[in-house]
N, C-alpha and C. Protein backbone atom coordinates (compact mmCIF):
# COMPACT_ATOMS: atom_id res chain seq x y z
N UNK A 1 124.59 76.65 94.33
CA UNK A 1 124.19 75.28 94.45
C UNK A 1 122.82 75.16 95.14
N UNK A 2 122.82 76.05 96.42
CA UNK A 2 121.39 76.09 96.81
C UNK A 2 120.30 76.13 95.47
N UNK A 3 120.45 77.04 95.46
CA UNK A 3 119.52 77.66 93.90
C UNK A 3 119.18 76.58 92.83
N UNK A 4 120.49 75.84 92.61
CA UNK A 4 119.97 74.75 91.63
C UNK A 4 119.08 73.53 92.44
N UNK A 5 119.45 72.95 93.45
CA UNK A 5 118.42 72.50 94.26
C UNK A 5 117.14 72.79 93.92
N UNK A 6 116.37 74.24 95.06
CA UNK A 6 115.10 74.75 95.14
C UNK A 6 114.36 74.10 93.10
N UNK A 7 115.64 75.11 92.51
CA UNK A 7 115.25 74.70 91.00
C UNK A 7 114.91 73.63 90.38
N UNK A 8 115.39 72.70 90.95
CA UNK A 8 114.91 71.57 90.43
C UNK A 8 114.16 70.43 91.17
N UNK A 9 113.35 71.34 92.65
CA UNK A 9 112.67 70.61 93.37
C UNK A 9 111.28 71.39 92.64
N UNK A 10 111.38 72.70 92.39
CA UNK A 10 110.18 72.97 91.94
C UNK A 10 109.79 72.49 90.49
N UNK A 11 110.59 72.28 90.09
CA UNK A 11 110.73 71.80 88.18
C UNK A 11 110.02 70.40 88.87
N UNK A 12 110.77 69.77 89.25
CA UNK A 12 109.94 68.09 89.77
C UNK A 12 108.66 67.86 90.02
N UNK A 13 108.58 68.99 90.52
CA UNK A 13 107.20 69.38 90.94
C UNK A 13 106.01 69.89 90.06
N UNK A 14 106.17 70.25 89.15
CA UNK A 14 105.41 70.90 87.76
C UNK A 14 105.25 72.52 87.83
N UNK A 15 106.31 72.98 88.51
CA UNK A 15 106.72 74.43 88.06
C UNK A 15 107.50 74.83 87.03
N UNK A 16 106.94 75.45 86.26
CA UNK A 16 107.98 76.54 85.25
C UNK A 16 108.66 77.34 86.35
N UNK A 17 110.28 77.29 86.33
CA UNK A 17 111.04 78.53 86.84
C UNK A 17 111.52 79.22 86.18
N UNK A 18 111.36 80.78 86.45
CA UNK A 18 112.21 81.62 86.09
C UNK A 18 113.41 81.68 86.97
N UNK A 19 114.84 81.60 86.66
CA UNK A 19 116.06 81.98 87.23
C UNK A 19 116.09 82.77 87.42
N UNK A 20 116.69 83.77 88.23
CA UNK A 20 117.45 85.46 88.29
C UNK A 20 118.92 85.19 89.03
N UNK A 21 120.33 85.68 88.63
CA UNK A 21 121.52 85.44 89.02
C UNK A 21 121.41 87.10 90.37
N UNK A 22 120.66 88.05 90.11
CA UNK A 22 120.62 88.73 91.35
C UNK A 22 119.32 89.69 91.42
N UNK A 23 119.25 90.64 91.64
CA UNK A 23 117.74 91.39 91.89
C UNK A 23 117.14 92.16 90.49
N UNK A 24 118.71 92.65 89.71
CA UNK A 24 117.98 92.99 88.41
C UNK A 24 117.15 92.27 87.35
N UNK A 25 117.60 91.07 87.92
CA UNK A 25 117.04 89.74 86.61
C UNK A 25 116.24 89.38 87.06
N UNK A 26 116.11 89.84 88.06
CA UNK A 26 114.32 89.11 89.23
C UNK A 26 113.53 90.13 88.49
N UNK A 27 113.91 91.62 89.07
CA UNK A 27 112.81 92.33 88.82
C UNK A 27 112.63 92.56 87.05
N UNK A 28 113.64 91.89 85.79
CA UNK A 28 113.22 91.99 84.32
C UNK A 28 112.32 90.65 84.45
N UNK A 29 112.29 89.26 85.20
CA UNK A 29 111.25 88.86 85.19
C UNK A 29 109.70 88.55 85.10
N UNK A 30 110.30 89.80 86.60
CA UNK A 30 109.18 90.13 87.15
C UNK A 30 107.73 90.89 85.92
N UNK A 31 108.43 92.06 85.52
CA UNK A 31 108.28 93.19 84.51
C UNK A 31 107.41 92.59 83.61
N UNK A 32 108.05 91.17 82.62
CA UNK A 32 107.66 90.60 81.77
C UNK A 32 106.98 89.67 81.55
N UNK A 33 106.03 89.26 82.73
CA UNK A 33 104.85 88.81 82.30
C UNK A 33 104.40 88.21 84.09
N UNK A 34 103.61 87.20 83.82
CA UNK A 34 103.12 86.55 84.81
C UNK A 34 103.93 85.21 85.51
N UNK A 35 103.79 85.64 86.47
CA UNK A 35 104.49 84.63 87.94
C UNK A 35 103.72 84.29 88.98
N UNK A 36 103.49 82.80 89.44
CA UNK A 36 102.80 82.44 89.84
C UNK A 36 102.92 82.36 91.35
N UNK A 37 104.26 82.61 91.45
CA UNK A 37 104.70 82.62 93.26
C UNK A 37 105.99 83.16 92.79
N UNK A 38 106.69 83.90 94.25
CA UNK A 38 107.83 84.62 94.46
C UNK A 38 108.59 84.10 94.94
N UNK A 39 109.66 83.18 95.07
CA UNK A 39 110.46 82.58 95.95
C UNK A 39 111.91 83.23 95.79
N UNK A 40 112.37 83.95 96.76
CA UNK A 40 113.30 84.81 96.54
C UNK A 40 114.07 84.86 97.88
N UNK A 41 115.68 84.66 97.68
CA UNK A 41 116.36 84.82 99.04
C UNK A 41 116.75 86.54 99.26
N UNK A 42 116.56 86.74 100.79
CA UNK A 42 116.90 88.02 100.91
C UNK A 42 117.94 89.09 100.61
N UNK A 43 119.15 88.26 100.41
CA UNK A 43 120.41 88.80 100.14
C UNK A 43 120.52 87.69 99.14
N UNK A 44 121.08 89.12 98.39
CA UNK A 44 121.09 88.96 96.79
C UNK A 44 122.69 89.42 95.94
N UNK A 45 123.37 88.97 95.39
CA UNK A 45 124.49 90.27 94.64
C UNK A 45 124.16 90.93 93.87
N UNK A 46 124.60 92.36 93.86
CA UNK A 46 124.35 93.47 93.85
C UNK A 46 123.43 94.12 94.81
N UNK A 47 122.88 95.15 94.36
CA UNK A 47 122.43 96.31 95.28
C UNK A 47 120.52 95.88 95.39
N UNK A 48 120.21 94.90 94.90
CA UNK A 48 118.70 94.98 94.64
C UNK A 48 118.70 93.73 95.83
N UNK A 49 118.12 93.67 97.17
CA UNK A 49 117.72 92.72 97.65
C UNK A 49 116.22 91.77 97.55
N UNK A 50 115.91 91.26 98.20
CA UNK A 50 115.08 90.20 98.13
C UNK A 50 113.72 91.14 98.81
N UNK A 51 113.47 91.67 99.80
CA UNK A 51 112.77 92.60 100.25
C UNK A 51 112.30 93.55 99.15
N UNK A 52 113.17 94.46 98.45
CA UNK A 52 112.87 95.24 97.46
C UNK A 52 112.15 94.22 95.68
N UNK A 53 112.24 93.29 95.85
CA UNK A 53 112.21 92.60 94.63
C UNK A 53 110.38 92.31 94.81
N UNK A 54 109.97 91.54 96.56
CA UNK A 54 108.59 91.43 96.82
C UNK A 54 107.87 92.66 96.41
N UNK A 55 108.53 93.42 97.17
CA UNK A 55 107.72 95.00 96.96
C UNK A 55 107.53 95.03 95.96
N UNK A 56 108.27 95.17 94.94
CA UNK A 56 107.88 95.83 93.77
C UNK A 56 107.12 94.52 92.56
N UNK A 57 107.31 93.23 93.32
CA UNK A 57 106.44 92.25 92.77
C UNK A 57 105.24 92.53 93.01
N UNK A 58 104.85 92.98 94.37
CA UNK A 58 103.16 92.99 95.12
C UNK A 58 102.56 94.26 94.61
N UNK A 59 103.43 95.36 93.84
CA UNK A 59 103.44 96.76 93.00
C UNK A 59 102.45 96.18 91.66
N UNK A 60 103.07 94.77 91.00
CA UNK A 60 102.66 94.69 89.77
C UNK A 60 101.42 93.59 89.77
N UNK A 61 101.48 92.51 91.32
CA UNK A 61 100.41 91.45 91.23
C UNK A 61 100.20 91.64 92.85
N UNK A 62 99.24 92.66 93.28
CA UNK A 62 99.01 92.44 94.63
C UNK A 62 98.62 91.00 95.51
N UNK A 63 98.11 90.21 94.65
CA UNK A 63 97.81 88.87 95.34
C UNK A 63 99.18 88.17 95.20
N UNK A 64 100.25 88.28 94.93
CA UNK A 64 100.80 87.57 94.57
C UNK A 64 101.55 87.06 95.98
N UNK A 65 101.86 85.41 95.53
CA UNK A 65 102.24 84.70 96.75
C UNK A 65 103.73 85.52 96.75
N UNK A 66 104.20 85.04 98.09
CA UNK A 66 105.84 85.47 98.16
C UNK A 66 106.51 85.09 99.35
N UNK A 67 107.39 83.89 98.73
CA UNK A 67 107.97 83.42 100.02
C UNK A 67 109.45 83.69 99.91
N UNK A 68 109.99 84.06 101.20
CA UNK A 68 111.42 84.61 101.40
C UNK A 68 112.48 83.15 101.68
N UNK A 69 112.99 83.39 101.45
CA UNK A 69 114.57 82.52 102.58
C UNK A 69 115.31 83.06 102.75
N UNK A 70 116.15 83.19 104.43
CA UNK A 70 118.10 83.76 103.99
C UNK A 70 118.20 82.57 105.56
N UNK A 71 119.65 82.50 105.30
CA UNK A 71 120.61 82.11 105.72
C UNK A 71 121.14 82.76 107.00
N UNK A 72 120.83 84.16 107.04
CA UNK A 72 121.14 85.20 108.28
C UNK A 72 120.05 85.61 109.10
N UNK A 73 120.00 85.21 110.29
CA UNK A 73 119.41 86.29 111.13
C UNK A 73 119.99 87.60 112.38
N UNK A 74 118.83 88.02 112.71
CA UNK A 74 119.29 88.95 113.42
C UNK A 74 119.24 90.37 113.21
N UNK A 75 120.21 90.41 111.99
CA UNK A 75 121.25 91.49 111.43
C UNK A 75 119.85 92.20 110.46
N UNK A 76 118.93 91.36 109.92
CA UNK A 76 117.82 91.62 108.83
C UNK A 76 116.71 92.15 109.74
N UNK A 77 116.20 93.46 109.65
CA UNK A 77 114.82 93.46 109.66
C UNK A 77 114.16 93.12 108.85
N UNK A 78 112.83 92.65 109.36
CA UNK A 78 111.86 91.91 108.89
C UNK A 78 110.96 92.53 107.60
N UNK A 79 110.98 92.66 106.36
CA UNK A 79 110.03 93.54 105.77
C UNK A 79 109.11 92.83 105.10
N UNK A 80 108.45 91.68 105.36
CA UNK A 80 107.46 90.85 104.83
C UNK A 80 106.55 91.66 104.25
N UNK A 81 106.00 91.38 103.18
CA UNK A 81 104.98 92.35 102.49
C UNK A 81 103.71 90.93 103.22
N UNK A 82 102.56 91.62 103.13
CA UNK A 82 101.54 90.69 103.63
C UNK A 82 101.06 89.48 103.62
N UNK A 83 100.98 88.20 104.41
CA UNK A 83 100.66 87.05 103.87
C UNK A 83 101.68 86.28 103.37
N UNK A 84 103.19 86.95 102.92
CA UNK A 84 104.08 86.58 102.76
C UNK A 84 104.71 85.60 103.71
N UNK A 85 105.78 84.72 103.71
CA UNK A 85 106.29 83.54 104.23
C UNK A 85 107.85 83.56 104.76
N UNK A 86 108.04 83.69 105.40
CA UNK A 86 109.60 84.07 105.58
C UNK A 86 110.49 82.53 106.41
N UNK A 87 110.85 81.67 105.52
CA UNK A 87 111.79 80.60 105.98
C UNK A 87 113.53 80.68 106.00
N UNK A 88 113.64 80.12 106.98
CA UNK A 88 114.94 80.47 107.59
C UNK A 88 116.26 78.98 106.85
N UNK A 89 117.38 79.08 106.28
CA UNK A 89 117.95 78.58 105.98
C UNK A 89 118.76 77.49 107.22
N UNK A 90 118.55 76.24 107.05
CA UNK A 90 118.78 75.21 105.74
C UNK A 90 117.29 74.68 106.08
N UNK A 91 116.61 74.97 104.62
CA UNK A 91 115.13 74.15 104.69
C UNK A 91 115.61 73.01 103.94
N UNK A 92 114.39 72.32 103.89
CA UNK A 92 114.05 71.05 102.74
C UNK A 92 113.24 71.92 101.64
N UNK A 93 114.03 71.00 100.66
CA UNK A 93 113.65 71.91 99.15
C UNK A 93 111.96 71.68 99.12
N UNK A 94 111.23 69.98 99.56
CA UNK A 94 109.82 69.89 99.45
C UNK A 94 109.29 70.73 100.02
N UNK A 95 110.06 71.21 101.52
CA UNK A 95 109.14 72.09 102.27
C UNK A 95 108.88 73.63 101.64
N UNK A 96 109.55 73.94 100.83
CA UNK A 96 109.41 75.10 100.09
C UNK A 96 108.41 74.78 99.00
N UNK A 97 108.46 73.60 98.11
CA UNK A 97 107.40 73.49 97.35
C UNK A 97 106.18 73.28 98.31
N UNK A 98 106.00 72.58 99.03
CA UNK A 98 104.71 72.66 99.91
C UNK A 98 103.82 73.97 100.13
N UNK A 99 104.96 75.33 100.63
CA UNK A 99 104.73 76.26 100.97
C UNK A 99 104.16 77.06 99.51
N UNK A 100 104.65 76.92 98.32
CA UNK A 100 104.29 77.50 97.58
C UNK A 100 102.86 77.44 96.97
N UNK A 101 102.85 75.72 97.03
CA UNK A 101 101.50 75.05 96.63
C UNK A 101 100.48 75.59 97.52
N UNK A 102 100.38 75.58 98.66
CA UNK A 102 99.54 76.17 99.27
C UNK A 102 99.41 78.09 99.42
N UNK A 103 100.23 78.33 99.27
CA UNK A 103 100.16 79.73 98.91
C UNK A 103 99.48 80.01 97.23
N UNK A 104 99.71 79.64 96.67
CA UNK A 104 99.26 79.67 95.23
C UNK A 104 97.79 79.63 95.48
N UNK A 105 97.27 77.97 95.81
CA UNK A 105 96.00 77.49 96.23
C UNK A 105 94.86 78.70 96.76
N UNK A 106 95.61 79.32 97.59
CA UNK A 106 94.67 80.56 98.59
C UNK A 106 94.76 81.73 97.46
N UNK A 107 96.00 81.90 96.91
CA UNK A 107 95.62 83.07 96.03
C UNK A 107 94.39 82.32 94.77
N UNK A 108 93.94 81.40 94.29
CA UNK A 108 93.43 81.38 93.26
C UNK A 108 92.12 81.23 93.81
């Protein structure tokens, strides 16, 4: 339910989203073409987390924006890839589009 939220605050917003149901469908996303920002929660189902998904996003578009969310702290070390954004759960869905818009902005 979170997910459909974010989804349809950025759709409102004049984003194309790509969905992913866990880290493999992020990273066949990822793979297949161009993405304009990363918005990805850290814990993920299955074995591919949100950490590993940036990485190997910033592998294929080093500028690329990338903002995190989870729900847990503490328990997570921190693995922000650079410039990256790390928001802590329960945001406002605008405040995530905000964050993206301006992350985008600096990358272009």
């Amino acid at each position: 339910m979170v997910r459909e939220i974010a989804v349809a605050e950025f759709e409102d917003s004049g984003f194309c989203v790509l969905e992913a149901d866990d880290g493999a469908a992020a990273l066949a996303h990822l793979a297949a073409g161009a993405i304009d920002v990363l918005f990805t929660d850290i814990r993920l189902p299955g074995v591919i987390d949100g950490w590993h998904i940036a990485r190997r996003a910033r592998e294929l578009n080093p500028d690329l924006p990338v903002i995190y969310a989870t729900g847990f702290s503490g328990s997570d070390q921190l693995q922000i890839v650079p410039g990256g954004r790390f928001i802590t759960k329960p945001y406002l869905p605008t405040a995530i589009v905000a964050v993206a818009r301006e992350l985008v902005a600096k990358a272009n």
